[in-house]
ModelCIF file with pLDDT and N, C-alpha, C, O atoms, coordinates in Angstrom:
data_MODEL
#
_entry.id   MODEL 
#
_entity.id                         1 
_entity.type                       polymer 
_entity.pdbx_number_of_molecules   1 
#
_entity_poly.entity_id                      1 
_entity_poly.type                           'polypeptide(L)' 
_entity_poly.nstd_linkage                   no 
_entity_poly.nstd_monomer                   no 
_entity_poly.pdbx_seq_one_letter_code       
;(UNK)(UNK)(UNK)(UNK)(UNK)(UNK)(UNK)(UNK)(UNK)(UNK)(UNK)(UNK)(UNK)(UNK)(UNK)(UNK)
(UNK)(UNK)(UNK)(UNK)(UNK)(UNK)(UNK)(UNK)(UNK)(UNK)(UNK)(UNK)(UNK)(UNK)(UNK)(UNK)
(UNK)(UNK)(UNK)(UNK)(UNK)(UNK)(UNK)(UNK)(UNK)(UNK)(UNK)(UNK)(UNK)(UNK)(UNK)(UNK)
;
_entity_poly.pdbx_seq_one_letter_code_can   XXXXXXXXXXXXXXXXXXXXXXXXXXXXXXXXXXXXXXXXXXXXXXXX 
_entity_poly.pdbx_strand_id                 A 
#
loop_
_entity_poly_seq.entity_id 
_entity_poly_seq.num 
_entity_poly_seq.mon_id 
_entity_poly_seq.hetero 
1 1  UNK n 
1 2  UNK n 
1 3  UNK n 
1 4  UNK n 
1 5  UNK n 
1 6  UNK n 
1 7  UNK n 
1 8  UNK n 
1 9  UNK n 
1 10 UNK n 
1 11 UNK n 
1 12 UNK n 
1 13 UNK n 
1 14 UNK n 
1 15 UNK n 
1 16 UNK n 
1 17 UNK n 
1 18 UNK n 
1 19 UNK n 
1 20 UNK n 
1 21 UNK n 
1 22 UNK n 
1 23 UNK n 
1 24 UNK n 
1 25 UNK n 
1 26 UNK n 
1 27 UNK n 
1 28 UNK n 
1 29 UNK n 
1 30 UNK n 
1 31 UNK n 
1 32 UNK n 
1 33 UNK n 
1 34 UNK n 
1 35 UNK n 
1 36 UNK n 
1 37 UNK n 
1 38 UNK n 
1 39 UNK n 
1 40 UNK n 
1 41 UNK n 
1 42 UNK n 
1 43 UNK n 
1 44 UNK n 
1 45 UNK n 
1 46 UNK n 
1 47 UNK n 
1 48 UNK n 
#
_struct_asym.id          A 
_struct_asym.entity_id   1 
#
loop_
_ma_qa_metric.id 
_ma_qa_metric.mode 
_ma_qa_metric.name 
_ma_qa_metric.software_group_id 
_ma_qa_metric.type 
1 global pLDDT . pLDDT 
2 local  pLDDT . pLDDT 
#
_ma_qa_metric_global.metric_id      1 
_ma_qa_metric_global.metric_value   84.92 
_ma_qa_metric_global.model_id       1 
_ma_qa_metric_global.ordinal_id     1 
#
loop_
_ma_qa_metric_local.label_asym_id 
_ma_qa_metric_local.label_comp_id 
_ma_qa_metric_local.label_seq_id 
_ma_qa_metric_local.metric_id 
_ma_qa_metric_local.metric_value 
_ma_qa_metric_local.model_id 
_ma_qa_metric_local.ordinal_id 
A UNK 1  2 89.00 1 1  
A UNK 2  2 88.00 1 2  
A UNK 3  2 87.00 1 3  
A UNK 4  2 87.00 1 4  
A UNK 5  2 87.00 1 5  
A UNK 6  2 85.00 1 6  
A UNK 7  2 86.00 1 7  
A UNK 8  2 86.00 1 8  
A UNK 9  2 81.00 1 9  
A UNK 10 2 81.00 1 10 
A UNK 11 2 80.00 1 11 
A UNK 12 2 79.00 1 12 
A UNK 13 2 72.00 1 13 
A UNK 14 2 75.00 1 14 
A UNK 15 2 72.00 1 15 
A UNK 16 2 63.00 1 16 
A UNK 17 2 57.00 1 17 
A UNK 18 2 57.00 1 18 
A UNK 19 2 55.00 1 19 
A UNK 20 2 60.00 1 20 
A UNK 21 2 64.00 1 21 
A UNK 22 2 68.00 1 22 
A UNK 23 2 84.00 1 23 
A UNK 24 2 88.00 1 24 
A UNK 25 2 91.00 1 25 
A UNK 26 2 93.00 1 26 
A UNK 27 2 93.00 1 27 
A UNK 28 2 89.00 1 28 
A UNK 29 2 90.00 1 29 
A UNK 30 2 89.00 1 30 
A UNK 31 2 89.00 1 31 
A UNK 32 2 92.00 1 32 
A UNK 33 2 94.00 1 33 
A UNK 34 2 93.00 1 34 
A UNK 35 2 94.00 1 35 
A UNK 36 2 95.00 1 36 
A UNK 37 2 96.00 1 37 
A UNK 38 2 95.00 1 38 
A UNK 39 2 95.00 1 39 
A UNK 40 2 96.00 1 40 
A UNK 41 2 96.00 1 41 
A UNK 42 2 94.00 1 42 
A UNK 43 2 93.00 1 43 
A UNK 44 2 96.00 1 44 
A UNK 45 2 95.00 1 45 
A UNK 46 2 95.00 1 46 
A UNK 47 2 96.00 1 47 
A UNK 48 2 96.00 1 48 
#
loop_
_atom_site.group_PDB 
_atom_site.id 
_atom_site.type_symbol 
_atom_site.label_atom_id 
_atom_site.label_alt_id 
_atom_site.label_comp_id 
_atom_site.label_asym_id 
_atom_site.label_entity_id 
_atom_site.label_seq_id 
_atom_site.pdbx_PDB_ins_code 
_atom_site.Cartn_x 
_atom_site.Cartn_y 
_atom_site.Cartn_z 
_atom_site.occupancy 
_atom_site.B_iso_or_equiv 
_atom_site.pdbx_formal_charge 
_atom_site.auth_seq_id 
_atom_site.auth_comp_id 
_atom_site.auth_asym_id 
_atom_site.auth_atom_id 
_atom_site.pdbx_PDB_model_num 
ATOM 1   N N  . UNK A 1 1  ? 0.818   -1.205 0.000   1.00 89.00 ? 1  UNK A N  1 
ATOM 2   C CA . UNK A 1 1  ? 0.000   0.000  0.000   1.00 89.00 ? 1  UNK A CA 1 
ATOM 3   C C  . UNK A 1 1  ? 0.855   1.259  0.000   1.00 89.00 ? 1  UNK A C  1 
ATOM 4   O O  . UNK A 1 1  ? 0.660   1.844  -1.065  1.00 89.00 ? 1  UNK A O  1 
ATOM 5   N N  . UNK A 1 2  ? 1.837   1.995  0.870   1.00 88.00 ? 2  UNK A N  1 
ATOM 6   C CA . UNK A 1 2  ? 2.709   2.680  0.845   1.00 88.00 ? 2  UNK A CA 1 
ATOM 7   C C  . UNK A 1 2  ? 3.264   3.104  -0.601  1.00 88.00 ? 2  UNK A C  1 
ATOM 8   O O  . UNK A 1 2  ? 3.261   4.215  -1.132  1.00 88.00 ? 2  UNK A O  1 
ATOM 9   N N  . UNK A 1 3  ? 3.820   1.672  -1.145  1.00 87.00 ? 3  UNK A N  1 
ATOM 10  C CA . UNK A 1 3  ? 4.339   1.631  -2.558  1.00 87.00 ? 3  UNK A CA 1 
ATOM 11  C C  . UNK A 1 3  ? 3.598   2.582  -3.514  1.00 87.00 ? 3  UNK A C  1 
ATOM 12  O O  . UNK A 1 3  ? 3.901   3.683  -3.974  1.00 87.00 ? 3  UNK A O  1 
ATOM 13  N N  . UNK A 1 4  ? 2.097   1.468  -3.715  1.00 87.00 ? 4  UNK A N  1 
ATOM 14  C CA . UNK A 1 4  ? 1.434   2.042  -4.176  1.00 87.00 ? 4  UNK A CA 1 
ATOM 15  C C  . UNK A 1 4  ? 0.740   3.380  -4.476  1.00 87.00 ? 4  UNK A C  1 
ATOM 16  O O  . UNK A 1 4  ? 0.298   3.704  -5.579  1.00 87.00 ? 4  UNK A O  1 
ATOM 17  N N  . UNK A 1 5  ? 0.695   4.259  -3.136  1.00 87.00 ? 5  UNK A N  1 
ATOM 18  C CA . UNK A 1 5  ? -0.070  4.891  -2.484  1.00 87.00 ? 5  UNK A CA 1 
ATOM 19  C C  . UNK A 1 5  ? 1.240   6.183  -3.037  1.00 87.00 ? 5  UNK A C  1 
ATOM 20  O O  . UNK A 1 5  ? 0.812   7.167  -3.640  1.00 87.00 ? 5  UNK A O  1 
ATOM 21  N N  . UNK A 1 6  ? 2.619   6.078  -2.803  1.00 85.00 ? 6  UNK A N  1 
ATOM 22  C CA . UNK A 1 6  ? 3.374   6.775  -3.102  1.00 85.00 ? 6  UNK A CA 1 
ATOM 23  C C  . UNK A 1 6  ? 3.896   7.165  -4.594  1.00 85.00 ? 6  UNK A C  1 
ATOM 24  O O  . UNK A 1 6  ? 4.583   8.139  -4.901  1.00 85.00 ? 6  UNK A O  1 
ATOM 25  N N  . UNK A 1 7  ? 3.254   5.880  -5.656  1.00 86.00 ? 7  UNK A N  1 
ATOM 26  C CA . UNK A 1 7  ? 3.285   6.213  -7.045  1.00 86.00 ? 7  UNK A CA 1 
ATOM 27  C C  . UNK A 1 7  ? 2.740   6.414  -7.286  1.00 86.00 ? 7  UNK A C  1 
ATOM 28  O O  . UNK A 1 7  ? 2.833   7.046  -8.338  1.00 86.00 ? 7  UNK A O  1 
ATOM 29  N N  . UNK A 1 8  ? 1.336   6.192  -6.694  1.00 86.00 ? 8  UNK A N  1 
ATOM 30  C CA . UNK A 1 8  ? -0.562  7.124  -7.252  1.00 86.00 ? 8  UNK A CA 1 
ATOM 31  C C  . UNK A 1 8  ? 0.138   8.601  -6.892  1.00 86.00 ? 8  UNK A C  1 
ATOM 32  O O  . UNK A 1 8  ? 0.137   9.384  -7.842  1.00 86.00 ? 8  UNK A O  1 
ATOM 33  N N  . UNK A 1 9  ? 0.714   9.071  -5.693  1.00 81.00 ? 9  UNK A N  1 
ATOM 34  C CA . UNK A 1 9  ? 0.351   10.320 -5.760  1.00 81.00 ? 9  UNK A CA 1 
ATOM 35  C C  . UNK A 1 9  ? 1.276   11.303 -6.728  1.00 81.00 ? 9  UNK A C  1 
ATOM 36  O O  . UNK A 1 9  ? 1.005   12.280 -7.426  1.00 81.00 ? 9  UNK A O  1 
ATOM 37  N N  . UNK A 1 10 ? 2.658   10.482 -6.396  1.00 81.00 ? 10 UNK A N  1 
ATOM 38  C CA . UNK A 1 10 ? 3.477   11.438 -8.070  1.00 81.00 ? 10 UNK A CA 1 
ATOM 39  C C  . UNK A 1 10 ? 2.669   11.147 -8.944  1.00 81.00 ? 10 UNK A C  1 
ATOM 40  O O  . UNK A 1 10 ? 2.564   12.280 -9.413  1.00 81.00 ? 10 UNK A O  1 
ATOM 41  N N  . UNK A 1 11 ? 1.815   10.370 -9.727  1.00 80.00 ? 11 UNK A N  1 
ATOM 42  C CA . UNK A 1 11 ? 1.772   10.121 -11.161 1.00 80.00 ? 11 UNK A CA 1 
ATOM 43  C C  . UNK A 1 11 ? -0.090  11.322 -11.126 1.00 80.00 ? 11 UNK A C  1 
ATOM 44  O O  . UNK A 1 11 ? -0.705  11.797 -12.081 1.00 80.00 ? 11 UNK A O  1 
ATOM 45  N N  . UNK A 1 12 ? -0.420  11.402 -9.510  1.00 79.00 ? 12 UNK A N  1 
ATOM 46  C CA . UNK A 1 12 ? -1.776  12.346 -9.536  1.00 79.00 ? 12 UNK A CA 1 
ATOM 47  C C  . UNK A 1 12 ? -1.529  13.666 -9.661  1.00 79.00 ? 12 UNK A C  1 
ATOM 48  O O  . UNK A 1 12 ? -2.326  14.517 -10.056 1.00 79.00 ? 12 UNK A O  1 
ATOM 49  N N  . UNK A 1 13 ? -0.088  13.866 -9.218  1.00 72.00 ? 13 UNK A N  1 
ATOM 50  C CA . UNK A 1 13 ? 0.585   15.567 -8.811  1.00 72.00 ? 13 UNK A CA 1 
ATOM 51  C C  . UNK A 1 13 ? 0.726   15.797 -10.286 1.00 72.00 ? 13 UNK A C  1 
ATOM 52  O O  . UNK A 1 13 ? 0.812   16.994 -10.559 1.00 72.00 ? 13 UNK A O  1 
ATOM 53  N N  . UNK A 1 14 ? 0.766   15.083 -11.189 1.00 75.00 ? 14 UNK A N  1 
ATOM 54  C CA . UNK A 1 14 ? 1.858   15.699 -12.575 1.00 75.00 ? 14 UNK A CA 1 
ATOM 55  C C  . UNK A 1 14 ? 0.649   15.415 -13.758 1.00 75.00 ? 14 UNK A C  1 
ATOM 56  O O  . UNK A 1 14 ? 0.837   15.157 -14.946 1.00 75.00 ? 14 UNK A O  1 
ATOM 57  N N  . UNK A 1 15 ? -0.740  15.559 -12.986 1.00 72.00 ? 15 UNK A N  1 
ATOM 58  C CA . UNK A 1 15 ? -1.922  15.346 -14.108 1.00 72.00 ? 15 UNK A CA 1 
ATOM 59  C C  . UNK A 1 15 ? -2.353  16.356 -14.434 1.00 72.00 ? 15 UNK A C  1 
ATOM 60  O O  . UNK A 1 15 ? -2.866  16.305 -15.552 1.00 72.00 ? 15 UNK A O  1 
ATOM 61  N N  . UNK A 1 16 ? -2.416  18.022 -13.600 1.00 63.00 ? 16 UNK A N  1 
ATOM 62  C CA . UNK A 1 16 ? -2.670  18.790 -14.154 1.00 63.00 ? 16 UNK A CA 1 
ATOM 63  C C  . UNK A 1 16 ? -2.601  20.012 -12.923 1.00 63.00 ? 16 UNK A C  1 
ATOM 64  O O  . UNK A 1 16 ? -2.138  19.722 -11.819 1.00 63.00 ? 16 UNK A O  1 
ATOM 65  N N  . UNK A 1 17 ? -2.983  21.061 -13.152 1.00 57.00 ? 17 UNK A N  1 
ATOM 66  C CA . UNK A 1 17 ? -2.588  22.393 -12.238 1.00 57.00 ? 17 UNK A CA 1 
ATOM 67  C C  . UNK A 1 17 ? -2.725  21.832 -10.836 1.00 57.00 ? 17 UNK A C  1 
ATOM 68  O O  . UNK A 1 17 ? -3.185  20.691 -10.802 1.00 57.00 ? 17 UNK A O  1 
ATOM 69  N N  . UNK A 1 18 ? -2.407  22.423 -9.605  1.00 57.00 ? 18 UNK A N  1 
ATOM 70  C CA . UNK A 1 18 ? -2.406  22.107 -8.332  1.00 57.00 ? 18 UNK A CA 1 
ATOM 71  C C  . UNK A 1 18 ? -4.218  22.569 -8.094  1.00 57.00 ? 18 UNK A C  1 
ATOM 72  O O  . UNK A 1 18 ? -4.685  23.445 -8.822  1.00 57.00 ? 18 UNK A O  1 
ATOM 73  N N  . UNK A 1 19 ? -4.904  22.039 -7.270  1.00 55.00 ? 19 UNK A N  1 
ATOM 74  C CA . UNK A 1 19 ? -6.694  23.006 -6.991  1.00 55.00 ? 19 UNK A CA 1 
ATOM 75  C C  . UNK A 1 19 ? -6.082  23.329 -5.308  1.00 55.00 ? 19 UNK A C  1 
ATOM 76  O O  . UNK A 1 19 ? -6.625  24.175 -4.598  1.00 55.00 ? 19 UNK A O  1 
ATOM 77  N N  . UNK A 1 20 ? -4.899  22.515 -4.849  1.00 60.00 ? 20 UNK A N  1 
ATOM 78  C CA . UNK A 1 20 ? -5.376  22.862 -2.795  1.00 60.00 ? 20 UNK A CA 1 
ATOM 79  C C  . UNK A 1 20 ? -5.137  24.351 -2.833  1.00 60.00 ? 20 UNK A C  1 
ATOM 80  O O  . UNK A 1 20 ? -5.554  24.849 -1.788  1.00 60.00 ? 20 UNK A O  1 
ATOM 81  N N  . UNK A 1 21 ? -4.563  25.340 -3.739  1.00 64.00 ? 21 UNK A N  1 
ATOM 82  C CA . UNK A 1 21 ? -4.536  26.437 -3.182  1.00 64.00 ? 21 UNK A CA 1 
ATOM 83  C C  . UNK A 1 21 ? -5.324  27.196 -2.980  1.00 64.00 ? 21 UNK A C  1 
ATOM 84  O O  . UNK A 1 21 ? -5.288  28.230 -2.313  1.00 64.00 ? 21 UNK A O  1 
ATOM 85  N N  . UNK A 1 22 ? -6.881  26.273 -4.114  1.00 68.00 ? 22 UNK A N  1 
ATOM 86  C CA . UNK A 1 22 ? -8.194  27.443 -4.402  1.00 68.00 ? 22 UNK A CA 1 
ATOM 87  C C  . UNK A 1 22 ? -9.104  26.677 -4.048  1.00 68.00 ? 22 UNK A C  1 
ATOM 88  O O  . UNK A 1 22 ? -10.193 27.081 -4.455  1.00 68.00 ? 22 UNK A O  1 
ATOM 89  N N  . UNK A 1 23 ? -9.156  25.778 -3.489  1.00 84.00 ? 23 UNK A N  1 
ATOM 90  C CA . UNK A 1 23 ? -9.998  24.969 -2.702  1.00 84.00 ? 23 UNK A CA 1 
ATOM 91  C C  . UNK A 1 23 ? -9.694  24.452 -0.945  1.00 84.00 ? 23 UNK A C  1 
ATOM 92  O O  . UNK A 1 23 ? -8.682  23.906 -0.505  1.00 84.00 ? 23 UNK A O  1 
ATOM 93  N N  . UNK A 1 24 ? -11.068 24.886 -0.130  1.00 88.00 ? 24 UNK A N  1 
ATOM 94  C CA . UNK A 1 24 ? -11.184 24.683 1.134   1.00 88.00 ? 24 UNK A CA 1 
ATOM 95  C C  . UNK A 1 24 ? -11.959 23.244 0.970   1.00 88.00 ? 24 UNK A C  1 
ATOM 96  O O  . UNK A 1 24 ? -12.892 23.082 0.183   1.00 88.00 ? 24 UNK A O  1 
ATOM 97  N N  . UNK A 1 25 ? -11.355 22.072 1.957   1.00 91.00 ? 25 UNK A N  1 
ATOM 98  C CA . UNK A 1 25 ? -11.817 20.854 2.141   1.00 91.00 ? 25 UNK A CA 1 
ATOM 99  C C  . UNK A 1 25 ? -12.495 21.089 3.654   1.00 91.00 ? 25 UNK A C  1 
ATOM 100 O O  . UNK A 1 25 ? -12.021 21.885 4.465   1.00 91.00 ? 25 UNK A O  1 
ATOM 101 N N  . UNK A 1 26 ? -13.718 20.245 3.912   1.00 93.00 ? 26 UNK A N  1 
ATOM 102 C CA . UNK A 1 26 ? -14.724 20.179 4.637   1.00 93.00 ? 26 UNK A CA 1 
ATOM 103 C C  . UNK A 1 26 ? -14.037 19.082 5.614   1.00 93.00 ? 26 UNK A C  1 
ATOM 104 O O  . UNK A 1 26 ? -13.510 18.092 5.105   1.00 93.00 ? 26 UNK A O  1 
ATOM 105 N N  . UNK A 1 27 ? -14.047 19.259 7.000   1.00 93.00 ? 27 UNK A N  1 
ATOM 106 C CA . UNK A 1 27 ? -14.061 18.455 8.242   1.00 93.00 ? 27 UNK A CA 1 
ATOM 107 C C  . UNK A 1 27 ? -15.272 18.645 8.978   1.00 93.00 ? 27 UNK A C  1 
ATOM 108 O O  . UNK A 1 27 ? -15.808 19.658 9.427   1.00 93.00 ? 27 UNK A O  1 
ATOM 109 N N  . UNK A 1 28 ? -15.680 17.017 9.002   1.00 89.00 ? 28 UNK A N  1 
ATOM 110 C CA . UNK A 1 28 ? -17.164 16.867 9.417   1.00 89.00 ? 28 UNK A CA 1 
ATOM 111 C C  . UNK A 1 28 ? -17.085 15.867 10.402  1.00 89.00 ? 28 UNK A C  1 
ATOM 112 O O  . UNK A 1 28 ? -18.174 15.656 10.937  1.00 89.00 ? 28 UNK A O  1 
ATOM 113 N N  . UNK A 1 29 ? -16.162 15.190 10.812  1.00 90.00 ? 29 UNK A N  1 
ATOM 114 C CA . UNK A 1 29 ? -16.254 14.305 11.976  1.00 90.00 ? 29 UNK A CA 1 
ATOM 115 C C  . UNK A 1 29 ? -15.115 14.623 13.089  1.00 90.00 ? 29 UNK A C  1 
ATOM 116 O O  . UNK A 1 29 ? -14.237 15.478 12.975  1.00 90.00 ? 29 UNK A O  1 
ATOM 117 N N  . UNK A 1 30 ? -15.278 13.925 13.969  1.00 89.00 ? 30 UNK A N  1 
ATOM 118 C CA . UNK A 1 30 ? -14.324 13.761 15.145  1.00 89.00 ? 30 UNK A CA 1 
ATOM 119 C C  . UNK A 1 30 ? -13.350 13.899 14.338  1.00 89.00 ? 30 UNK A C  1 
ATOM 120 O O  . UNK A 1 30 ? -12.823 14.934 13.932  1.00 89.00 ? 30 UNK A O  1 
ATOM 121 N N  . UNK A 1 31 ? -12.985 12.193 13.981  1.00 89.00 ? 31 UNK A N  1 
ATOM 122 C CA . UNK A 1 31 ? -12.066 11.049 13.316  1.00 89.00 ? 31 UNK A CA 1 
ATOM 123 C C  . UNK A 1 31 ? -11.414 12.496 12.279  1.00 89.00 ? 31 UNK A C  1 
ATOM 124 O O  . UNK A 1 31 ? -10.428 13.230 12.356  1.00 89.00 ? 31 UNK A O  1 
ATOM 125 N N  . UNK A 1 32 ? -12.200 12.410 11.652  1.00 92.00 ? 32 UNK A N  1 
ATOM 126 C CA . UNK A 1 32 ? -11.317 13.516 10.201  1.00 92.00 ? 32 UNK A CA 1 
ATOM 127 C C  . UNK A 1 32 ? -10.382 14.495 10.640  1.00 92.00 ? 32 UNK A C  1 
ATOM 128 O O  . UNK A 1 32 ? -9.162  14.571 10.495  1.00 92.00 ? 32 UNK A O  1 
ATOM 129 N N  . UNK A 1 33 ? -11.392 15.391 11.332  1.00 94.00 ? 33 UNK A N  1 
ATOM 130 C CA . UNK A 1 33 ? -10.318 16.392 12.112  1.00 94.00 ? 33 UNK A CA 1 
ATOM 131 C C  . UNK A 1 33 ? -9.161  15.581 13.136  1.00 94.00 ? 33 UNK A C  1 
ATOM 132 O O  . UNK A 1 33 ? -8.142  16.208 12.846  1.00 94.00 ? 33 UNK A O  1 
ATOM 133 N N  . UNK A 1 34 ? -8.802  14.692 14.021  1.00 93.00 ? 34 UNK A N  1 
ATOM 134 C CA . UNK A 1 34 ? -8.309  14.349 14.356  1.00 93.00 ? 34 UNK A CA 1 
ATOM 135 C C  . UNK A 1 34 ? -7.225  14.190 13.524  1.00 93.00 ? 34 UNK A C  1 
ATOM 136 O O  . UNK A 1 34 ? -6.220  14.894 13.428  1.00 93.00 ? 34 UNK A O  1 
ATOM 137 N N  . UNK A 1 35 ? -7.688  12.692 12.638  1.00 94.00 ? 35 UNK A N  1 
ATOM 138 C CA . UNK A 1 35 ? -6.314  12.627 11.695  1.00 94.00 ? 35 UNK A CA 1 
ATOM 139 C C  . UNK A 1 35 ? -6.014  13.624 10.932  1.00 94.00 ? 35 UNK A C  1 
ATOM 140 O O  . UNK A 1 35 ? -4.815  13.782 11.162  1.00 94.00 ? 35 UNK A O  1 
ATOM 141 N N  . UNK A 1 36 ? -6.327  14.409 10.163  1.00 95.00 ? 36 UNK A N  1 
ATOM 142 C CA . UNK A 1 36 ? -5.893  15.773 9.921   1.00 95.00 ? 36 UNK A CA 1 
ATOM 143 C C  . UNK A 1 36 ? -5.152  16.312 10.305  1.00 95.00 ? 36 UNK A C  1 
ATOM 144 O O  . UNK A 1 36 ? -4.082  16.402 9.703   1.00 95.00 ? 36 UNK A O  1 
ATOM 145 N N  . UNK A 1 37 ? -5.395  17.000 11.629  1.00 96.00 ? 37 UNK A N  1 
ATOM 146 C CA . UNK A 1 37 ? -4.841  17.686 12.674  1.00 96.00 ? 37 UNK A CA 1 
ATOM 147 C C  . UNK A 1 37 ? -3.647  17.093 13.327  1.00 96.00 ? 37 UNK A C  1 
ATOM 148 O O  . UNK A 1 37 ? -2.851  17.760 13.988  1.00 96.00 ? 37 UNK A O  1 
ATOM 149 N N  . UNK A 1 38 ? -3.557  15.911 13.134  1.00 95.00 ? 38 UNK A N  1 
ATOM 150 C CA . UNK A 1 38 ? -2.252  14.993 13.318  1.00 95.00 ? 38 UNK A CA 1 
ATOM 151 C C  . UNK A 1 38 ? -1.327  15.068 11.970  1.00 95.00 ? 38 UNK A C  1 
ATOM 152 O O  . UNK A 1 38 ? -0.115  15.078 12.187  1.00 95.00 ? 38 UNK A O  1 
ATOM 153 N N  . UNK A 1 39 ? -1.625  15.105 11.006  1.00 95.00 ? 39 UNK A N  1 
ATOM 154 C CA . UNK A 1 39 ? -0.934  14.224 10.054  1.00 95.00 ? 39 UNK A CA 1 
ATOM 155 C C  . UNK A 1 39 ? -0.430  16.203 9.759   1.00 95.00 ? 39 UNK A C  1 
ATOM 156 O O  . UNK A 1 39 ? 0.746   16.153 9.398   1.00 95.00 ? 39 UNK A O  1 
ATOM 157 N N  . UNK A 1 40 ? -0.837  17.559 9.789   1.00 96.00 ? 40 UNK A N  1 
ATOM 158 C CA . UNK A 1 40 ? -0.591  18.681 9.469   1.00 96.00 ? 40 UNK A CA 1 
ATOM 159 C C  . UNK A 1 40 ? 0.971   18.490 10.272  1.00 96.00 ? 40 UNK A C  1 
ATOM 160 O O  . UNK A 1 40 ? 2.025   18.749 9.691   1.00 96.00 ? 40 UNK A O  1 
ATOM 161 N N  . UNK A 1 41 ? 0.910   18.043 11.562  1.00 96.00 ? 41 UNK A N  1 
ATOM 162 C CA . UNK A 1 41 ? 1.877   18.328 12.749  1.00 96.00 ? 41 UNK A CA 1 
ATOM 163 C C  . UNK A 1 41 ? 2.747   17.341 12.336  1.00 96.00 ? 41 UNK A C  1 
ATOM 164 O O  . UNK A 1 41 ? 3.889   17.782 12.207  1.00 96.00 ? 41 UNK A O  1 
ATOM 165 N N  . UNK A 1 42 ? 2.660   16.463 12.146  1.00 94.00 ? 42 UNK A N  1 
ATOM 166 C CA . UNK A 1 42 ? 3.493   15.309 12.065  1.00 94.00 ? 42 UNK A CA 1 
ATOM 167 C C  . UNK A 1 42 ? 4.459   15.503 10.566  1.00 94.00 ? 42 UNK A C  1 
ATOM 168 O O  . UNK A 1 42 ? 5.485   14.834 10.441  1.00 94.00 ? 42 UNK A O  1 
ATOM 169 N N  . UNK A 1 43 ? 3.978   16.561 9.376   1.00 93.00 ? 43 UNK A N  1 
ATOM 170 C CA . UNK A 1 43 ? 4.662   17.079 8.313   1.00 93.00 ? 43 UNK A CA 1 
ATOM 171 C C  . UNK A 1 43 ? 5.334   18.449 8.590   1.00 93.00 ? 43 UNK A C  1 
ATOM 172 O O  . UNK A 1 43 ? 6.402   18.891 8.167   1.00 93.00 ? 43 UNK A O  1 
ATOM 173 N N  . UNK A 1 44 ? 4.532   18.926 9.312   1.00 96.00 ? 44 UNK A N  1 
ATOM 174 C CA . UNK A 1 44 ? 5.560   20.495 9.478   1.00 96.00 ? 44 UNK A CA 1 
ATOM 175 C C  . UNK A 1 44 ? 7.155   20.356 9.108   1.00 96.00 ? 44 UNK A C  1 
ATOM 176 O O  . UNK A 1 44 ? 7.791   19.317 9.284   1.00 96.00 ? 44 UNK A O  1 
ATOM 177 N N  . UNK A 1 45 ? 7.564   21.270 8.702   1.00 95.00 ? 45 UNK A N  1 
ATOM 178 C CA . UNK A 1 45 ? 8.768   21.857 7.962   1.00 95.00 ? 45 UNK A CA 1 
ATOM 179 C C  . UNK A 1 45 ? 10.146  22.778 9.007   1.00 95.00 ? 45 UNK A C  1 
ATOM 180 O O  . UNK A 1 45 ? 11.319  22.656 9.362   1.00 95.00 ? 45 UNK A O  1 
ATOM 181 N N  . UNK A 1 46 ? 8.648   23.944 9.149   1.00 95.00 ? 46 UNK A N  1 
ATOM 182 C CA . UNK A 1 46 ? 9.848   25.143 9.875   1.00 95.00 ? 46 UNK A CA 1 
ATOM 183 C C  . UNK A 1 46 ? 9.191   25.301 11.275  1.00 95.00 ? 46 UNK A C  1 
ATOM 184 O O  . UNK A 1 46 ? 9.853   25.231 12.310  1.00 95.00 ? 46 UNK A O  1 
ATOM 185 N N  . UNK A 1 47 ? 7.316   25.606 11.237  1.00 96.00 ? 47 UNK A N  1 
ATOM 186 C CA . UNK A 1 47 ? 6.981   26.071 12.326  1.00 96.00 ? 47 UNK A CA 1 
ATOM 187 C C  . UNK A 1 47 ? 5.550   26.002 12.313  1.00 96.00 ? 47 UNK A C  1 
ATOM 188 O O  . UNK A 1 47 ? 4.942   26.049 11.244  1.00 96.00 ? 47 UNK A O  1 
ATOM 189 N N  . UNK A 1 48 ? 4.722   25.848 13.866  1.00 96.00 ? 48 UNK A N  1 
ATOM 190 C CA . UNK A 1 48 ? 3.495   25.617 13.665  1.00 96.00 ? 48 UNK A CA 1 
ATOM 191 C C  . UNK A 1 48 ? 2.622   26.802 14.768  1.00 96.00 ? 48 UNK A C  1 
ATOM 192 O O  . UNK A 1 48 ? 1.392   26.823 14.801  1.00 96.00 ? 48 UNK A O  1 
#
């Protein structure tokens, strides 16, 4: 899955313009926001 999951997303990134910069995604459960809210922290770069 990983494998997989890591060549779906290069081969999804290079299909056509980026939308996350002009699109807001909806959190509607516990669960969603949770993992979300984990997985933002767990990528950080410089600072949160």
């Amino acid at each position: 899955l990983r494998s997989t999951l890591d060549s779906l997303k290069a081969d999804l990134e290079n299909m056509g313009p980026p939308t996350d910069s002009v699109t807001v995604w909806p959190l509607t459960s516990e669960v969603d926001l949770k993992d979300k809210a984990l997985r933002l922290v767990t990528e950080a770069q410089k600072f949160l």
